[in-house]
C-alpha atoms as a PDB file:
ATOM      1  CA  UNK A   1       0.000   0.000   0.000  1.00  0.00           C
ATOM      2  CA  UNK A   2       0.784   3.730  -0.837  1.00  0.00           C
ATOM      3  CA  UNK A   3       1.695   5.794   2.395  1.00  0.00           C
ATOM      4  CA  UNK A   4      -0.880   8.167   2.732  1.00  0.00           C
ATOM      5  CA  UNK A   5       0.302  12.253   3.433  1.00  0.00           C
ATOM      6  CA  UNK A   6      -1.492  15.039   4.088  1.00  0.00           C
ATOM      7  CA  UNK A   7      -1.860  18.411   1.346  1.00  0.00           C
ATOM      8  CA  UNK A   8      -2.010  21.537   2.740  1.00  0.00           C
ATOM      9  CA  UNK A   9      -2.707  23.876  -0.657  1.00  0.00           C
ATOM     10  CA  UNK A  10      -1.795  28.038   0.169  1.00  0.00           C
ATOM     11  CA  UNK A  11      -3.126  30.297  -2.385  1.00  0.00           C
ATOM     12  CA  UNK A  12      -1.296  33.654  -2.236  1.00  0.00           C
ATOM     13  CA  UNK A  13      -2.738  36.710  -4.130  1.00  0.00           C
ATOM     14  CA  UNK A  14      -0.600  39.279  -6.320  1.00  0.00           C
ATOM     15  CA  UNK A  15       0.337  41.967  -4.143  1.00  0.00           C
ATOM     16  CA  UNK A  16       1.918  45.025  -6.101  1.00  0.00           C
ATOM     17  CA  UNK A  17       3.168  47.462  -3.539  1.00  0.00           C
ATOM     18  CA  UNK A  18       2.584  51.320  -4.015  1.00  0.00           C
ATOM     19  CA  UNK A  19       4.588  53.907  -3.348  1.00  0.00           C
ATOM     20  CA  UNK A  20       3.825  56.260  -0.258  1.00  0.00           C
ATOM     21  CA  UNK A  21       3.256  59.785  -1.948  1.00  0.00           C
ATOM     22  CA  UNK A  22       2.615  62.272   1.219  1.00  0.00           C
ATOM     23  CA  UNK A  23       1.686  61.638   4.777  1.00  0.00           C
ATOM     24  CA  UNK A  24      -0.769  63.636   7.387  1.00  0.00           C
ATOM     25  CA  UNK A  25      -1.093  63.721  11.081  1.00  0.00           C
ATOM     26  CA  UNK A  26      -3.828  65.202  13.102  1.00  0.00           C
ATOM     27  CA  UNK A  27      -4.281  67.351  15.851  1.00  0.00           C
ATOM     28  CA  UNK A  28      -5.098  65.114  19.054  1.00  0.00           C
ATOM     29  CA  UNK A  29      -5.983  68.003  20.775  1.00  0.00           C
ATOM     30  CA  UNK A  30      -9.049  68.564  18.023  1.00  0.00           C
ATOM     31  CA  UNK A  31      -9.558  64.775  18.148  1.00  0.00           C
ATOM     32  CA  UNK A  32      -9.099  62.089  21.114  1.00  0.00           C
ATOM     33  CA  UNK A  33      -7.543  59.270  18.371  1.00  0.00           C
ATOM     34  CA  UNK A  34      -4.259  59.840  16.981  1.00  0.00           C
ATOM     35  CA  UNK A  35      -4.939  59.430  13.247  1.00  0.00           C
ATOM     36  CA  UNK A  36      -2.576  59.585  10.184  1.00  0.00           C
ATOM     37  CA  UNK A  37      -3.164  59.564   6.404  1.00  0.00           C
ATOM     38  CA  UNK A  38      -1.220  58.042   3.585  1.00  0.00           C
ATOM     39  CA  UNK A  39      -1.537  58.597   0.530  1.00  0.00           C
ATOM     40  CA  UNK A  40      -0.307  55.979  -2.315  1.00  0.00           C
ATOM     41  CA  UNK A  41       0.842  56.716  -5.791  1.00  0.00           C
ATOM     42  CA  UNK A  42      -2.638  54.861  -7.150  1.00  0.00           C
ATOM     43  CA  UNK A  43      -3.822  58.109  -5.769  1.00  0.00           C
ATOM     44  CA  UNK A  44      -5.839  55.936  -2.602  1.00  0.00           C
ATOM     45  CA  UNK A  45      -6.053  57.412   0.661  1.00  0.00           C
ATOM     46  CA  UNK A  46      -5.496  55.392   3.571  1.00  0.00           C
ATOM     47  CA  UNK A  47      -6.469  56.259   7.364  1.00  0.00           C
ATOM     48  CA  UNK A  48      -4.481  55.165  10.441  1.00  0.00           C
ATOM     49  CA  UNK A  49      -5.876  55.010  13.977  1.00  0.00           C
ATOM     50  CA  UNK A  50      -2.672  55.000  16.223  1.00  0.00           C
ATOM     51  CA  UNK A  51      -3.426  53.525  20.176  1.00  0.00           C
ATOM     52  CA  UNK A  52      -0.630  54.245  23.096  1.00  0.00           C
ATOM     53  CA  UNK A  53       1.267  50.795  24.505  1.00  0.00           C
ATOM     54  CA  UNK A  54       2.279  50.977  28.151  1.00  0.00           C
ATOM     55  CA  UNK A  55       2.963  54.527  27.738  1.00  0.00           C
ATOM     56  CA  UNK A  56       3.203  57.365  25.237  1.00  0.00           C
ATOM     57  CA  UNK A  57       6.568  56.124  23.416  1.00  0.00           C
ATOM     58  CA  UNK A  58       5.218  52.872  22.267  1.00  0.00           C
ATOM     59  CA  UNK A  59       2.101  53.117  19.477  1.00  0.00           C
ATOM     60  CA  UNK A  60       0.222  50.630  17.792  1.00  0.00           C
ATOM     61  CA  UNK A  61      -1.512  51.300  14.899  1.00  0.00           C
ATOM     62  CA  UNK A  62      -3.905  49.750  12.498  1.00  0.00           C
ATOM     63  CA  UNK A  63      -5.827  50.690   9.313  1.00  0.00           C
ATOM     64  CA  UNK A  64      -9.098  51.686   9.507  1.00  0.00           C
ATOM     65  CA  UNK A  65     -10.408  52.513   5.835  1.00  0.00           C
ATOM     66  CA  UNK A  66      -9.086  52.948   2.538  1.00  0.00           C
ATOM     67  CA  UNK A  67      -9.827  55.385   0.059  1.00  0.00           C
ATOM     68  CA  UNK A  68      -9.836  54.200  -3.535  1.00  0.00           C
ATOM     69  CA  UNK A  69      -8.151  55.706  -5.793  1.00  0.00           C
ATOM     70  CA  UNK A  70      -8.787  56.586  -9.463  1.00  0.00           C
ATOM     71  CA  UNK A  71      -7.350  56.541 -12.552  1.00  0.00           C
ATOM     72  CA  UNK A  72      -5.024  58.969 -13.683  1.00  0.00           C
ATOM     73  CA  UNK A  73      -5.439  61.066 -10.719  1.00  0.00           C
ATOM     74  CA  UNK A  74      -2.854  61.968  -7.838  1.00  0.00           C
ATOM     75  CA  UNK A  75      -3.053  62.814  -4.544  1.00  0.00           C
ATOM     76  CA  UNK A  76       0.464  65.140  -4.017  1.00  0.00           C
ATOM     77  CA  UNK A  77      -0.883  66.428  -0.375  1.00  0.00           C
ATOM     78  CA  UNK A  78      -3.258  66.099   2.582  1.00  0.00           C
ATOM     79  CA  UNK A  79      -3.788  67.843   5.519  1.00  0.00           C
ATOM     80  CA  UNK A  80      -6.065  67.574   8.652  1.00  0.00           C
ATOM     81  CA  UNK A  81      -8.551  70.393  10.199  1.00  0.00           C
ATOM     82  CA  UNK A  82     -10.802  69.834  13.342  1.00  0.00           C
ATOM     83  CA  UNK A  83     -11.272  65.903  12.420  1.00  0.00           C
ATOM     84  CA  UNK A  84     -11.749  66.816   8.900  1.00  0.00           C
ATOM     85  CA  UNK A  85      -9.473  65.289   6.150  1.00  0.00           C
ATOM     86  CA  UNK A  86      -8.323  67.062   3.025  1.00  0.00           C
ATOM     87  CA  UNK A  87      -6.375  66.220  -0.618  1.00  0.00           C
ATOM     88  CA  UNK A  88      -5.144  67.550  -3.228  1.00  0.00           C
ATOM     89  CA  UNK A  89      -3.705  67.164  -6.647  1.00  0.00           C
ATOM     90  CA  UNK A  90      -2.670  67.591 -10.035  1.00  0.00           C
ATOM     91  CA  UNK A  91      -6.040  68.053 -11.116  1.00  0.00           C
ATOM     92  CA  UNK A  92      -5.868  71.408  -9.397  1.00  0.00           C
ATOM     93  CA  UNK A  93      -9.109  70.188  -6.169  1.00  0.00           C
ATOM     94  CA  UNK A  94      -9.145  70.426  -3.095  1.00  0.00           C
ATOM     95  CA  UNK A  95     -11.230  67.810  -1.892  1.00  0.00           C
ATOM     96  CA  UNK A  96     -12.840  67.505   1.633  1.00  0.00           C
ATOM     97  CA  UNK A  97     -13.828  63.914   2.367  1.00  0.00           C
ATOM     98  CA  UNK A  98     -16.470  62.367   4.073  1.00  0.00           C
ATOM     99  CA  UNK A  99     -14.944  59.886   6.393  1.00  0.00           C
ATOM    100  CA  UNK A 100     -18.419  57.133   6.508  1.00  0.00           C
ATOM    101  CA  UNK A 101     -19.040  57.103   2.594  1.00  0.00           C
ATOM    102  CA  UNK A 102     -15.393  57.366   1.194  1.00  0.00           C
ATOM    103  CA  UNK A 103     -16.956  59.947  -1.358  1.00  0.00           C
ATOM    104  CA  UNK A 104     -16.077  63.742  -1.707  1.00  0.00           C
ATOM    105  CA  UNK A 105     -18.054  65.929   0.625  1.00  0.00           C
ATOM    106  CA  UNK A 106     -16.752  68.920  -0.805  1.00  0.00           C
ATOM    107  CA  UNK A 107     -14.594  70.303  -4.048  1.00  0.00           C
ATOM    108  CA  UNK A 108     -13.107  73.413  -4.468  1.00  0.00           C
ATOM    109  CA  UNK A 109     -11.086  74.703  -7.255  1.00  0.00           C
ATOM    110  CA  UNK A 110      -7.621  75.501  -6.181  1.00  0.00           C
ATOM    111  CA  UNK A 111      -7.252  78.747  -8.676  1.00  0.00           C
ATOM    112  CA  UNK A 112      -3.587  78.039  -9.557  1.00  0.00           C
ATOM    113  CA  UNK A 113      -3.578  74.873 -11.500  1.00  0.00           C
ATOM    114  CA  UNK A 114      -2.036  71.773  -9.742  1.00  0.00           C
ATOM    115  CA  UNK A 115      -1.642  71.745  -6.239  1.00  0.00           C
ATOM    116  CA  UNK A 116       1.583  70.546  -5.012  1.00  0.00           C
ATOM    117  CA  UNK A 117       1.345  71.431  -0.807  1.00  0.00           C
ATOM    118  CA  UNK A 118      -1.235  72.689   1.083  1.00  0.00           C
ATOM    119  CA  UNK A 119      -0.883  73.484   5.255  1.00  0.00           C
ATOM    120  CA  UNK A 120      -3.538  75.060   7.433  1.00  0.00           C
ATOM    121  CA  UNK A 121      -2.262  77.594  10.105  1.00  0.00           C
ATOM    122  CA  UNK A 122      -1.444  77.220  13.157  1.00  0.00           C
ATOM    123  CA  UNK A 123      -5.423  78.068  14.550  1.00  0.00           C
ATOM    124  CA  UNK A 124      -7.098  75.669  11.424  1.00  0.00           C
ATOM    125  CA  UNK A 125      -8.500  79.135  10.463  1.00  0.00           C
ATOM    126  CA  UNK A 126      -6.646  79.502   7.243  1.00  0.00           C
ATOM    127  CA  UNK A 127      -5.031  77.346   4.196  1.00  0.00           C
ATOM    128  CA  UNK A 128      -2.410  77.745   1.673  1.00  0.00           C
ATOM    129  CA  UNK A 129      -2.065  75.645  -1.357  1.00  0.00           C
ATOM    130  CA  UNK A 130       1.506  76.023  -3.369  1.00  0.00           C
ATOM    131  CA  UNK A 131       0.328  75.941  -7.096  1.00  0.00           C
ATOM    132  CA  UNK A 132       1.933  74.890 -10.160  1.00  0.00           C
ATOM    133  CA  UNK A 133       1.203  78.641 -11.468  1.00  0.00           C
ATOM    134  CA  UNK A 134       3.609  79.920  -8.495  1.00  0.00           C
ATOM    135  CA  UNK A 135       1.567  81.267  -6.635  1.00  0.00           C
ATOM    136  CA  UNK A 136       0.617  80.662  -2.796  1.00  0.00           C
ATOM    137  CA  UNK A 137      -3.345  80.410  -2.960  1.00  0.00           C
ATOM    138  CA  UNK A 138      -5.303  81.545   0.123  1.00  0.00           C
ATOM    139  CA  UNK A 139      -8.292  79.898   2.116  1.00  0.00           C
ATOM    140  CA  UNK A 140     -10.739  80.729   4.995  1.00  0.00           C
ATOM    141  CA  UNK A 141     -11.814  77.872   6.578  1.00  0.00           C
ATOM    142  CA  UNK A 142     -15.679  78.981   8.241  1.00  0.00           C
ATOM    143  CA  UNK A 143     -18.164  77.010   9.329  1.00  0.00           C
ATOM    144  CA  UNK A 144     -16.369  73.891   8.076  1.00  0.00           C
ATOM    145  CA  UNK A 145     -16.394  75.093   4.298  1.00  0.00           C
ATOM    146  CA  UNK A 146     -13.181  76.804   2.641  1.00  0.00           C
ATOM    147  CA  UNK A 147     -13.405  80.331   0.867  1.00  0.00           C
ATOM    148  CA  UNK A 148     -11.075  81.826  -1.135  1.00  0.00           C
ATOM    149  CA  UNK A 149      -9.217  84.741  -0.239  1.00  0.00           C
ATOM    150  CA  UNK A 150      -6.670  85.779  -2.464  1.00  0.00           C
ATOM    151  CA  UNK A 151      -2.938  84.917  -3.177  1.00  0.00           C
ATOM    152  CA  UNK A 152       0.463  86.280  -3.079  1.00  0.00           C
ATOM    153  CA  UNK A 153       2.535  87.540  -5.556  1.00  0.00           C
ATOM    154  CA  UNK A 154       3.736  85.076  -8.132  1.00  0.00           C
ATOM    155  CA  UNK A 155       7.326  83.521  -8.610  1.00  0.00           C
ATOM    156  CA  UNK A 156       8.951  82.323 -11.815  1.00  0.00           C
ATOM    157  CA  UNK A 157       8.214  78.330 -10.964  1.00  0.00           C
ATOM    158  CA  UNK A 158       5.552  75.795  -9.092  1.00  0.00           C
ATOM    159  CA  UNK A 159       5.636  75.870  -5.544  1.00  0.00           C
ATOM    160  CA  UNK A 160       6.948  72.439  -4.241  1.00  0.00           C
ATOM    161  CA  UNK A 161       6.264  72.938  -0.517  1.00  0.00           C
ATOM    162  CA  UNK A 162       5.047  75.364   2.010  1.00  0.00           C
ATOM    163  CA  UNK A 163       4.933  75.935   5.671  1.00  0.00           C
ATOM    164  CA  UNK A 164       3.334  78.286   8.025  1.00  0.00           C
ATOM    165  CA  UNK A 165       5.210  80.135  11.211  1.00  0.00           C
ATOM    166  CA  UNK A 166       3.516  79.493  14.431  1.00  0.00           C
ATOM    167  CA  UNK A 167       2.005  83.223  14.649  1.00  0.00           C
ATOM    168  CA  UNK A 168       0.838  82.651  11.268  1.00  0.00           C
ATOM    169  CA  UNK A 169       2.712  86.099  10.255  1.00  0.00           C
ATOM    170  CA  UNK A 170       4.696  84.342   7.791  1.00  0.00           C
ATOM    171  CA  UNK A 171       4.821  81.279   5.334  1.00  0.00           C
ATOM    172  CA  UNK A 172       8.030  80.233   3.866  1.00  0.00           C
ATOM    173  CA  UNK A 173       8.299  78.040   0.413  1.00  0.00           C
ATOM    174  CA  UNK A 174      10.014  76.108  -1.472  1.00  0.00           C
ATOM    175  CA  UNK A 175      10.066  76.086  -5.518  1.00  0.00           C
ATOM    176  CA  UNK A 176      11.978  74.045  -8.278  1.00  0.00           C
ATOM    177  CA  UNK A 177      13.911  76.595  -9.215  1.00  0.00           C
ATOM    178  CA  UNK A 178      16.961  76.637  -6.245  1.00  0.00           C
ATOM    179  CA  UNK A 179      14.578  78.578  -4.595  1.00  0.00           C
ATOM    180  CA  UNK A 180      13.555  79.204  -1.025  1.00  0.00           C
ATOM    181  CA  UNK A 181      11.609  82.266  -0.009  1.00  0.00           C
ATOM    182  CA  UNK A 182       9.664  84.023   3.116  1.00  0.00           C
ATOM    183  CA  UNK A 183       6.574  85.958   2.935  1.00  0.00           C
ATOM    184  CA  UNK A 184       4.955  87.937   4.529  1.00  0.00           C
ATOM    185  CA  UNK A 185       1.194  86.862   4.995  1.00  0.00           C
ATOM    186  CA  UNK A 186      -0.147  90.727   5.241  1.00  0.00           C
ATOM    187  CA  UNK A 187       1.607  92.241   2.496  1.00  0.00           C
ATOM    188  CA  UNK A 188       1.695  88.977   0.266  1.00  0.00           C
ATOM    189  CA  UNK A 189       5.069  89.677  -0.882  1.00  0.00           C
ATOM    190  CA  UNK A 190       8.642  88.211  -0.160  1.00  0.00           C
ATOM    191  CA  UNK A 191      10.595  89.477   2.282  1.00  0.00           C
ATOM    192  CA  UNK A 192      13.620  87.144   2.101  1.00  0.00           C
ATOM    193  CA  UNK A 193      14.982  85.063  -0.485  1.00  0.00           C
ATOM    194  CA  UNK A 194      17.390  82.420  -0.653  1.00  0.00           C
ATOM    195  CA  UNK A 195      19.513  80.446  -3.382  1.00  0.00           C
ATOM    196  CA  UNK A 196      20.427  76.942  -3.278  1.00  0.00           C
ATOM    197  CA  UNK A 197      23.449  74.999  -4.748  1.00  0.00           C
ATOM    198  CA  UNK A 198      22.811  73.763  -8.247  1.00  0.00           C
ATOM    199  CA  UNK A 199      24.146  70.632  -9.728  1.00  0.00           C
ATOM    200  CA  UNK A 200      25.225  71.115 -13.761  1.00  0.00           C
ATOM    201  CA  UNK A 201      23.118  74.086 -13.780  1.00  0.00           C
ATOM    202  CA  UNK A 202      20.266  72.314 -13.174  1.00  0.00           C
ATOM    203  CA  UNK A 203      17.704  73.771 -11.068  1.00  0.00           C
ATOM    204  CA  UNK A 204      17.325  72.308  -7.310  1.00  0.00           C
ATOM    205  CA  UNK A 205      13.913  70.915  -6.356  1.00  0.00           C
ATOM    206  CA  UNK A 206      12.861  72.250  -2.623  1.00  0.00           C
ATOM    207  CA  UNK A 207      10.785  68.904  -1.675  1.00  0.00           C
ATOM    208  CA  UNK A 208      10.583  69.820   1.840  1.00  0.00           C
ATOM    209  CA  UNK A 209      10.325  72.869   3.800  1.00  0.00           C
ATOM    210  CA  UNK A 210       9.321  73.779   7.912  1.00  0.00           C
ATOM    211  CA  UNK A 211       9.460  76.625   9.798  1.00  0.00           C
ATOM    212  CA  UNK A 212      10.350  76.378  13.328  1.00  0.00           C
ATOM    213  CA  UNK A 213       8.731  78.989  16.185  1.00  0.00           C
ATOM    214  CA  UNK A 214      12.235  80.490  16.650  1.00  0.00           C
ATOM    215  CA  UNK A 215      12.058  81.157  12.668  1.00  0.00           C
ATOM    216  CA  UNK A 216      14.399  78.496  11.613  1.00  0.00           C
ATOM    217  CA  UNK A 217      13.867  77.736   8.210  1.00  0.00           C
ATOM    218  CA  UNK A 218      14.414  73.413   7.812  1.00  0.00           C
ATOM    219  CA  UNK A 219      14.841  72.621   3.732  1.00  0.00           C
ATOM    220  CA  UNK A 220      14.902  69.115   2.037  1.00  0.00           C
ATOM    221  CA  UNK A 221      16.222  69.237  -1.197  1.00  0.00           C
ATOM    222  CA  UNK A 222      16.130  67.068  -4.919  1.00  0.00           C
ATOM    223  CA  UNK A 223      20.009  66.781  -4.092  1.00  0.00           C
ATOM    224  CA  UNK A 224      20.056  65.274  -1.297  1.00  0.00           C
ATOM    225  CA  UNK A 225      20.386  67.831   1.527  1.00  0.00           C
ATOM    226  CA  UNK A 226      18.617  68.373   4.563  1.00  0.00           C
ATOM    227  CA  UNK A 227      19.794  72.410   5.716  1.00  0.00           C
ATOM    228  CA  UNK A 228      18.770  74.742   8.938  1.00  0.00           C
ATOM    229  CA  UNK A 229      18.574  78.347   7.897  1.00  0.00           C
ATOM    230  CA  UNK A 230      18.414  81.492   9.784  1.00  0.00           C
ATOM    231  CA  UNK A 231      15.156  82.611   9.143  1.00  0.00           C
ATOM    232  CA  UNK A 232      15.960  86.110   9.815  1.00  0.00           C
ATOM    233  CA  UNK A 233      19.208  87.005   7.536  1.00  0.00           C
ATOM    234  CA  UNK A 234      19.104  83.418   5.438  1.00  0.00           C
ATOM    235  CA  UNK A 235      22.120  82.556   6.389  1.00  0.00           C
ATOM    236  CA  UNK A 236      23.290  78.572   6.368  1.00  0.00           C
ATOM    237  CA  UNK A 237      23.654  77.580  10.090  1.00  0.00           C
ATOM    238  CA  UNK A 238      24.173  73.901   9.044  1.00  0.00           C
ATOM    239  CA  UNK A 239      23.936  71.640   6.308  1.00  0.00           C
ATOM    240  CA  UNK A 240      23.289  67.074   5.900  1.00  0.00           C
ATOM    241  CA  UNK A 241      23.709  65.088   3.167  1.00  0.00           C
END
């Protein structure tokens, strides 16, 4: 007689990993569930619920919904305001989404073309959007709807990245052309500028930008360098690569 065995058959499905495009943490003082959103180069939107472990420097965290994504669209930023989740693209919408239906709530047109950053303030009171028609597009948010404002003066190139100061006085940017600048919010015009090292003349990509409260002015760069700023005189203070 044949020995008998046992078959255990494992089916695995195709899993084709996508790439992270942008990331977005809430405000756990607005909410009481740390939450963070991801969104994937398929242009889907997925939500994060984050729980403390035996203290606040351990975190577990676990999806709670995805957001499909469609084709030939891109989600380049999000950002978070009073438990309310928003994207936006190169389709040139911002889109507020309803959390229960996975549907847009609301759509507003961004005025400048593709959006490549958005931040609200400091307060969740106001938004700017860095557009591909360089210009720094301005929002009210009021009673949970956005209105449009106006914008500041525009530069030569898109506007890669933005970020507010902590009195909301000032946002500073970063474009694709080598260039990082401050403005002022009131006056909607630059008040410093500052160059970055090119590589064969080819124009440096400011991916990454933050503003500190002291007015330090944090840059990630297309060539590899993360560099603190004085926000004041834009001086280098020091520079990783």
């Amino acid at each position: 007689e044949m020995d008998r065995c046992k078959v255990h058959r494992v089916r695995f499905f195709d899993y084709v990993p996508r790439a992270v495009q942008c990331l977005a943490i809430n405000d756990k003082n607005e909410e009481q569930q740390l939450r963070l959103a991801v969104s994937r180069a398929d242009a889907s939107i997925e939500l994060w619920a984050g729980e403390a472990l035996g203290g606040k420097q351990h975190m577990s965290w676990h999806q709670q919904l995805v957001i499909p994504g469609a084709e030939g669209e891109s989600v380049e930023t999000l950002g978070w305001c009073g438990g309310r989740l928003y994207s936006a693209g190169l389709n040139g919408q911002i889109v507020e989404w309803n959390l229960l239906t996975l549907v847009p709530k609301h759509v507003y047109d961004s005025y400048g073309g593709a959006v490549w950053t958005m931040e609200f303030d400091s307060n969740r009171r106001r938004l700017a959007a860095g557009c591909e028609d360089g210009t720094v597009r301005l929002f009210d948010v009021k009673q949970g709807a956005l209105e449009y404002t106006g914008s500041f003066m525009p530069q030569k190139s898109r506007v890669l990245s933005l970020s507010w100061h902590l009195s909301g006085d000032h946002i500073v940017t970063g474009g694709a052309d080598s260039q990082i600048q401050k403005w002022s919010v009131s006056e909607g015009r630059t008040v410093l500028r500052i160059s970055l090292d090119q590589f064969k003349e080819k124009s440096t990509l400011v991916w990454a930008i933050a503003c500190l409260s002291d007015g330090t002015i944090i840059s990630g760069d297309s060539l590899g360098k993360v560099q603190f700023w004085n926000g004041q005189f834009g001086t280098l203070k020091q520079s990783f690569q």
